[in-house]
Protein backbone atom coordinates (compact mmCIF):
# COMPACT_ATOMS: atom_id res chain seq x y z
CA UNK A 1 87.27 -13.28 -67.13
CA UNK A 2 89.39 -15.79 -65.20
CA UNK A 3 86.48 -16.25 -62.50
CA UNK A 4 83.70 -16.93 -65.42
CA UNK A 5 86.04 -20.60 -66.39
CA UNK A 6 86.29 -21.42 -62.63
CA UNK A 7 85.16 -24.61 -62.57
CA UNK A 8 86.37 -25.52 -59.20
CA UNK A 9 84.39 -22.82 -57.75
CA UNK A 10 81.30 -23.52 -59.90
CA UNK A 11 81.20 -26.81 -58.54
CA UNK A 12 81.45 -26.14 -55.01
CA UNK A 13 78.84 -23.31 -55.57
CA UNK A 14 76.38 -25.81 -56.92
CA UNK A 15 76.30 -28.00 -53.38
CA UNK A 16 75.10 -24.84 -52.06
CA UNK A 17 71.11 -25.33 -51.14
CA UNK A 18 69.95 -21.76 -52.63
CA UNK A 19 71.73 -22.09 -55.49
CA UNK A 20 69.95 -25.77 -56.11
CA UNK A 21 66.24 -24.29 -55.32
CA UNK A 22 67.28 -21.37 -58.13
CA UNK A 23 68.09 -24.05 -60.64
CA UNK A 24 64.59 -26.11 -59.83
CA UNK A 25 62.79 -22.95 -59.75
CA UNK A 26 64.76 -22.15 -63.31
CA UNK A 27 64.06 -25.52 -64.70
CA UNK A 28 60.13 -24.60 -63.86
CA UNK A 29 60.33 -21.45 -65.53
CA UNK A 30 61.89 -22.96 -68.57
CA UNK A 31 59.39 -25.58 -69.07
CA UNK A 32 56.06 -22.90 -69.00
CA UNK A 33 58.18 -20.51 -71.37
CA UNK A 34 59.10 -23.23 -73.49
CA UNK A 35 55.07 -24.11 -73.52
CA UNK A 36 53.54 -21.51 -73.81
CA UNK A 37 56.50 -19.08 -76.19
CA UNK A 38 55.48 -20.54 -79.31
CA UNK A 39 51.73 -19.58 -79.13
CA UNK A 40 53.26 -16.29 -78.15
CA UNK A 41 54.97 -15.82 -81.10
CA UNK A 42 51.99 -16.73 -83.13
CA UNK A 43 49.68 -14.81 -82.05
CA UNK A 44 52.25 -11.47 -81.96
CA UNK A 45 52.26 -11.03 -77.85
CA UNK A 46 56.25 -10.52 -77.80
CA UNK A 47 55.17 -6.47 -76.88
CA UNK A 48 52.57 -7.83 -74.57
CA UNK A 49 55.50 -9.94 -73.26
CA UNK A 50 57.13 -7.32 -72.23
CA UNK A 51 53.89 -5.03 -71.09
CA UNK A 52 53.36 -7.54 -68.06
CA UNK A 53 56.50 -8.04 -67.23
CA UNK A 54 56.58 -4.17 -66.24
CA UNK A 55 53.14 -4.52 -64.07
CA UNK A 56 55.24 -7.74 -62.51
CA UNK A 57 57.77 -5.18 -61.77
CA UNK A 58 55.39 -3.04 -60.33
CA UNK A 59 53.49 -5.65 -58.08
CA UNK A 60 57.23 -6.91 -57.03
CA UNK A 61 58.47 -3.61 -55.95
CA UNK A 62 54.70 -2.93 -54.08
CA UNK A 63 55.39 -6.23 -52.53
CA UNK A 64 58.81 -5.02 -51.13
CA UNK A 65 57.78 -2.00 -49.74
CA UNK A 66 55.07 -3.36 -47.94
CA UNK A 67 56.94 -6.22 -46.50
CA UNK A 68 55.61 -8.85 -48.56
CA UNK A 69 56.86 -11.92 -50.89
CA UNK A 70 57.75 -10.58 -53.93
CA UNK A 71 56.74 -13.53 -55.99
CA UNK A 72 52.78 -12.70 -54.77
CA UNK A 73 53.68 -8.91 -55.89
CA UNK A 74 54.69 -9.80 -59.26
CA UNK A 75 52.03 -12.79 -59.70
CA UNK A 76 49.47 -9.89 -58.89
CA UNK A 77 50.69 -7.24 -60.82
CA UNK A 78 51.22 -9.55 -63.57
CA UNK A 79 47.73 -11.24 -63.24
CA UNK A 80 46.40 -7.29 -63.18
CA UNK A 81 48.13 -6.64 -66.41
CA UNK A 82 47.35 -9.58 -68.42
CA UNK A 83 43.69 -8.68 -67.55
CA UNK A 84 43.75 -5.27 -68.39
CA UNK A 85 45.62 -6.08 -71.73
CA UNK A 86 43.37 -9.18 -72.66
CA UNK A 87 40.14 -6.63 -72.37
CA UNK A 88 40.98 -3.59 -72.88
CA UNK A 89 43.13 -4.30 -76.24
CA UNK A 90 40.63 -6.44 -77.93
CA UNK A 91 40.85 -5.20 -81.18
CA UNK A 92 44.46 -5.33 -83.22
CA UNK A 93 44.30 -1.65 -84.08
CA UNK A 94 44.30 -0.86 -80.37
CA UNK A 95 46.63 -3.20 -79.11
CA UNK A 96 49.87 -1.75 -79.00
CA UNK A 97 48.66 1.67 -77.75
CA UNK A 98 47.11 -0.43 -74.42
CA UNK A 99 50.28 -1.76 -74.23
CA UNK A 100 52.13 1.30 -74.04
CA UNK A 101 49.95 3.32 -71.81
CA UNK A 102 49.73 0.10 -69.54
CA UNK A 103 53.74 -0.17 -69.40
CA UNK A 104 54.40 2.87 -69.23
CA UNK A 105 51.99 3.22 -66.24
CA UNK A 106 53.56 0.28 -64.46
CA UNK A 107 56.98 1.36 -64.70
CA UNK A 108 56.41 4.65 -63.57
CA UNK A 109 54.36 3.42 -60.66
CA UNK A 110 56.85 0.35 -60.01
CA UNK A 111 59.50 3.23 -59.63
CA UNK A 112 58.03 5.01 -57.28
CA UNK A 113 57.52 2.12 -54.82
CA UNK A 114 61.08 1.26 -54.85
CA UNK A 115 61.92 5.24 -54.34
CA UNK A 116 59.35 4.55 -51.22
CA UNK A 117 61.17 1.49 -50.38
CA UNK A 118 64.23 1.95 -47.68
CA UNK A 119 66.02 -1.22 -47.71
CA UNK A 120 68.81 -2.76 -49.08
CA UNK A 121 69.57 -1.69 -53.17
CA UNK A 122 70.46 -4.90 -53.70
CA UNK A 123 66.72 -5.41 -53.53
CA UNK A 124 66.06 -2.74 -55.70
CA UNK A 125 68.25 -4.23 -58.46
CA UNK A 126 67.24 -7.82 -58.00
CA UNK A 127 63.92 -7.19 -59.53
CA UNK A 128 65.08 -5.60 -62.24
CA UNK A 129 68.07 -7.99 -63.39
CA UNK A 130 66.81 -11.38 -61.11
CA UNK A 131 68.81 -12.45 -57.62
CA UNK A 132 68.35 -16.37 -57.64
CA UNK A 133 70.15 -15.51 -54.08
CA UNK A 134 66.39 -14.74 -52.55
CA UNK A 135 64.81 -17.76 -53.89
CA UNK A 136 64.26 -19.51 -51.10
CA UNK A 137 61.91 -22.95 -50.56
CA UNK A 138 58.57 -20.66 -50.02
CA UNK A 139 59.42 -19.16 -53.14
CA UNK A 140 59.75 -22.16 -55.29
CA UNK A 141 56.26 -24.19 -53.82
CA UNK A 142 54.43 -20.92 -55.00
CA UNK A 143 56.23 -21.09 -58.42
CA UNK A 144 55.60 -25.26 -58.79
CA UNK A 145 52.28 -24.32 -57.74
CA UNK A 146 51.30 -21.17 -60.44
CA UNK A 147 53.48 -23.32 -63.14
CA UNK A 148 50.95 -26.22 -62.83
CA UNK A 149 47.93 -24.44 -62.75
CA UNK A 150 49.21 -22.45 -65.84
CA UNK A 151 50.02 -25.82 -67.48
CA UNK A 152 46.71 -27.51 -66.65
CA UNK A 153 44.60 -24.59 -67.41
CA UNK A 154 46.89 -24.41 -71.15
CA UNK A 155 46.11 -28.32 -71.64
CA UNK A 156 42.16 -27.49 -71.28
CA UNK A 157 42.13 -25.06 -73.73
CA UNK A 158 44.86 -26.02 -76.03
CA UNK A 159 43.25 -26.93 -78.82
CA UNK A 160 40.72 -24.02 -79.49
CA UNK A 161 43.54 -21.83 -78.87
CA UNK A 162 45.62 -23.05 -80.84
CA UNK A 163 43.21 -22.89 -83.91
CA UNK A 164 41.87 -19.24 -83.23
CA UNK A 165 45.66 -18.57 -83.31
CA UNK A 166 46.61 -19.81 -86.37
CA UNK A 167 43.28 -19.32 -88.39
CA UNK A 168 41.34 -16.50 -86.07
CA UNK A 169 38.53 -15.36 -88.10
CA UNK A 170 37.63 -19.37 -89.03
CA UNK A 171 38.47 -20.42 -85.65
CA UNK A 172 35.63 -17.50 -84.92
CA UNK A 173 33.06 -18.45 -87.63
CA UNK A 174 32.58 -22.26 -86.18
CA UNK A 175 32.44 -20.57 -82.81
CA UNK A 176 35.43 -20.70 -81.32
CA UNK A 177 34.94 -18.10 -78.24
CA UNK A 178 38.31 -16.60 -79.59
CA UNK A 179 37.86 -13.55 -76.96
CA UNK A 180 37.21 -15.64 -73.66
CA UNK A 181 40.65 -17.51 -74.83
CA UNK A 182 42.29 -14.45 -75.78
CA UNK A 183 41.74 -13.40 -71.91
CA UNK A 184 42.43 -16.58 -70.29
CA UNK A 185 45.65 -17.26 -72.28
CA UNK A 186 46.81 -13.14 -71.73
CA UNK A 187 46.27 -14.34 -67.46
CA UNK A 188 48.77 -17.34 -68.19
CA UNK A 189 51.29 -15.25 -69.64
CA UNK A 190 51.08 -13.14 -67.37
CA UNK A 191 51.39 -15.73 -64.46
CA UNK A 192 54.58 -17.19 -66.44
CA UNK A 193 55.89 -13.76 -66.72
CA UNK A 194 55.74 -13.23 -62.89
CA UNK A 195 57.37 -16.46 -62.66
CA UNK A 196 60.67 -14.99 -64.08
CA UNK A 197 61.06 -11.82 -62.21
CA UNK A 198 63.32 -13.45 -59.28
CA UNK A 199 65.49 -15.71 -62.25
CA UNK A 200 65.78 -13.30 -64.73
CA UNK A 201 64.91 -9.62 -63.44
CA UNK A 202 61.53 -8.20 -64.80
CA UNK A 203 63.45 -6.06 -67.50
CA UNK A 204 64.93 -9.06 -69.35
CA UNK A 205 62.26 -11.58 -68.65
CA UNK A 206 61.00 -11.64 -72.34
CA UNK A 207 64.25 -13.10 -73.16
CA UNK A 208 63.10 -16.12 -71.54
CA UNK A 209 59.50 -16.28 -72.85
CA UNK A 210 59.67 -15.06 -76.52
CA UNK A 211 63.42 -15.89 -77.59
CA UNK A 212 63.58 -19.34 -77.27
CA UNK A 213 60.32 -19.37 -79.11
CA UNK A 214 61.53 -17.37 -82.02
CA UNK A 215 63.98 -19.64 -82.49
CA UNK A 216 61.96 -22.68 -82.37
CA UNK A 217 59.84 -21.75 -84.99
CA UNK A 218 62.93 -21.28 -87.19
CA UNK A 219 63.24 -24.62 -87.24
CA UNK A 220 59.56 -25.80 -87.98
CA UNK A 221 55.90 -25.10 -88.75
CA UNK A 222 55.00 -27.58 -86.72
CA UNK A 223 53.39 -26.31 -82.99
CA UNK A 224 54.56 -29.55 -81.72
CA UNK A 225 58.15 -29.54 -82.38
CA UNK A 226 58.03 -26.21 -81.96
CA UNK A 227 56.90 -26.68 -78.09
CA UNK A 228 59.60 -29.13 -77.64
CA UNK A 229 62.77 -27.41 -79.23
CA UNK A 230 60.98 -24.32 -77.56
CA UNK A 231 61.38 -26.26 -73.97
CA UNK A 232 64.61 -27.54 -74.41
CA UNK A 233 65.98 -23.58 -75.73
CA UNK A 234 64.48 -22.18 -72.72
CA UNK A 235 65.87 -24.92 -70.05
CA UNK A 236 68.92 -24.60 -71.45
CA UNK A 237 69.06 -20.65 -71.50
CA UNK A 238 67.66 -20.51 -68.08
CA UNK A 239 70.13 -23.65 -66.19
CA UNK A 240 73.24 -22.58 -68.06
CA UNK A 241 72.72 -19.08 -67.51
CA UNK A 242 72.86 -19.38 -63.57
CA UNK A 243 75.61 -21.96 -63.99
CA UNK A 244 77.73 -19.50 -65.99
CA UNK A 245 76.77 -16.51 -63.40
CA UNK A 246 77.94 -18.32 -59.92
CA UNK A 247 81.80 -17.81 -60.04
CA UNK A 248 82.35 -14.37 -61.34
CA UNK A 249 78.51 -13.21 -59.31
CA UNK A 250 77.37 -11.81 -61.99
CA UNK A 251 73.53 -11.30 -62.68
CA UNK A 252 72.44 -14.14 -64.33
CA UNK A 253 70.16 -12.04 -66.80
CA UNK A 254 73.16 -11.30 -68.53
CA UNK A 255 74.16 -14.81 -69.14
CA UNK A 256 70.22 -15.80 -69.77
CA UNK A 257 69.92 -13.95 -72.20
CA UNK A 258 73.09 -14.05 -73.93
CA UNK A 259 72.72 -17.89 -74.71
CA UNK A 260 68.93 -17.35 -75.52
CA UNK A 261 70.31 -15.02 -78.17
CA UNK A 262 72.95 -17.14 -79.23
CA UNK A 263 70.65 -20.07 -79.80
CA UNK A 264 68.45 -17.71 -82.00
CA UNK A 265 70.86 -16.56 -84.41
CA UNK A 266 72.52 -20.04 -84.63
CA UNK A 267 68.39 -21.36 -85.64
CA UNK A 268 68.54 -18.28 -88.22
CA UNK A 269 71.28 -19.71 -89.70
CA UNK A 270 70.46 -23.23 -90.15
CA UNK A 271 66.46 -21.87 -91.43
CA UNK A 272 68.53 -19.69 -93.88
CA UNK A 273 70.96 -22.94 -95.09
CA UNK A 274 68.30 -25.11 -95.24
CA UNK A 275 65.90 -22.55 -97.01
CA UNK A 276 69.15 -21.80 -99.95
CA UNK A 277 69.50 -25.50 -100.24
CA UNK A 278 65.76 -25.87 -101.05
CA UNK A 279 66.04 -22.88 -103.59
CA UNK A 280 68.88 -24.60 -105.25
CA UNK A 281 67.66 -27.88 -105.52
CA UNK A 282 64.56 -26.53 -106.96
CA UNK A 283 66.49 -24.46 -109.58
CA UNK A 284 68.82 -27.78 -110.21
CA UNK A 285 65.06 -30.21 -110.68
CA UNK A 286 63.67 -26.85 -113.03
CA UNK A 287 66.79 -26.76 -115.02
CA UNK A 288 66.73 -30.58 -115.49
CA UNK A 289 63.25 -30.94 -116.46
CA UNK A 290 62.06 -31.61 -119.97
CA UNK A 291 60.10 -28.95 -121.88
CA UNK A 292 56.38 -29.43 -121.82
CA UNK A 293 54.81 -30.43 -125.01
C-alpha cells in the first residue's frame, strides 16, 4: 500500500521513455473510446464489446506465437470479429447467440495459441491484463495510425449513424442503409477494441470502451455532451490508471478500471439527485397550483 502513494518514485518513473509512449498511446485510446462509447451504448454493443475483444485476444496471442507484433494480431482478429458479428448477427433476435458462439470460439482458440506459445508468461499475461512495458514507438505509429482512420471513417458517417441509432426503423424508411453502417461501425469497434489490448489487457478492455460511456449518458441525452464527458471519463481512466500502476507494478487494468467504475457510480448518483430534485419540485409546483375551473 505504501508503494501505491510513492510519489517520488512515480515521478522518476514518468521520465522513463516507455512509460511516456504508454501514456500517448493511452491518451489515443481514450479519445476513440470516448468517441465512439456513447454510440455503443445506444445501440446495445456493450456484449459485442466484449465479443471482439476476445477475437483481439485471439489474433494477439496468434501474433505471439508466430513471432509477430501483437498490435497487427489483435487489429486482425478484432477486424475478423467485428465482421463476422456485423453480418452474421443482423437481426436482434440473433445477436447475442453470434456473440456467444463467436467468443466463445475466440477464447478457446486464443488459448490454445498461447499453450503453443513457449516464451516468456509474462507475455502470456500481458494480453490478458495489458503490459504498457511492450509498447514501444512501432507500436504507438500503428495505434495513431488505426485511431485516425477510425476517427475519419466515424466523421463520414456520423450522421446517418447516429440517426439509424437512435430512431432505426425511421432512419430505415427514408433510406438510411442502416445495415452497410451497422457493418462499418461493428469494423471500428473492433479496430478501437484492438487498440486496448496492450493498455488494458483484452479481458478488461470493455472497461475502457463502454464504462466511461455509461456514465456519460447519465449525465445527458445529448450525443454531444455525451461524446465529450465520454472523452474526458475515458482519458482520465486510461492516464491515471497507468500513473497509479508505476510504483507498486501493478497491472494497470486494475487501476483502469477501478476509476472507470468509480466515475460511473459517482454519475449514478448525481442522475439519481438531480432526477429526486426534479420529482420534488414537480410535486412542490402540483401542490401549489390552483384548481382548474
Amino acid at each position: 500500500m505504501d508503494k501505491l502513494f510513492d510519489f517520488g518514485l512515480t515521478a522518476q518513473l514518468l521520465g522513463l521513455p516507455f512509460v511516456q509512449t504508454a501514456l500517448l498511446a493511452a491518451a489515443v485510446l481514450g479519445l476513440v473510446a470516448g468517441v465512439l462509447g456513447p454510440l455503443i451504448v445506444t445501440r446495445r454493443m456493450s456484449f459485442a464489446v466484449h465479443g471482439t475483444a476476445e477475437l483481439a485476444f485471439t489474433g494477439a496471442a496468434g501474433a505471439l506465437l508466430l513471432g509477430v507484433g501483437v498490435e497487427f494480431g489483435s487489429l486482425a482478429g478484432a477486424v475478423i470479429a467485428a465482421l463476422g458479428l456485423g453480418l452474421l448477427g443482423g437481426r436482434e433476435s440473433d445477436r447475442d447467440s453470434v456473440i456467444g458462439a463467436i467468443l466463445s470460439f475466440g477464447l478457446g482458440l486464443g488459448v490454445l495459441f498461447l499453450w503453443f506459445y513457449p516464451g516468456r508468461a509474462a507475455n502470456k499475461f500481458g494480453i490478458l491484463v495489458g503490459q504498457i512495458v511492450s509498447i514501444e514507438t512501432t507500436n504507438l505509429i500503428v495505434l495513431v495510425i488505426a485511431a485516425v482512420a477510425v476517427l475519419l471513417i466515424l466523421a463520414a458517417i456520423y450522421r446517418p449513424l447516429l440517426f439509424a441509432s437512435v430512431d432505426p426503423h425511421v432512419a430505415a424508411a427514408r433510406g438510411v442503409p442502416a445495415r452497410t453502417l451497422s457493418v462499418v461501425f461493428a469494423v471500428l469497434v473492433g479496430v478501437a477494441t484492438a487498440l486496448g489490448v496492450q493498455i488494458v489487457g483484452a479481458l478488461l478492455v470493455v472497461a475502457m470502451m463502454v464504462t466511461p460511456a455509461a456514465a456519460a449518458v447519465r449525465l445527458t441525452a445529448s450525443p454531444w455532451k455525451a461524446t465529450v464527458l465520454a472523452v474526458v471519463f475515458a482519458e482520465t481512466a486510461a492516464l491515471g490508471g497507468i500513473v497509479l500502476s508505476l510504483a507498486p507494478g501493478a497491472p494497470v487494468s486494475a487501476f483502469v478500471t477501478a476509476i472507470a467504475f468509480t466515475i460511473y457510480l459517482v454519475c449514478r448518483l448525481i442522475a439519481y439527485l438531480r432526477d429526486r430534485a426534479a420529482r420534488v419540485t414537480e410535486s412542490d409546483a402540483a401542490a401549489v397550483a390552483p384548481a382548474a375551473p
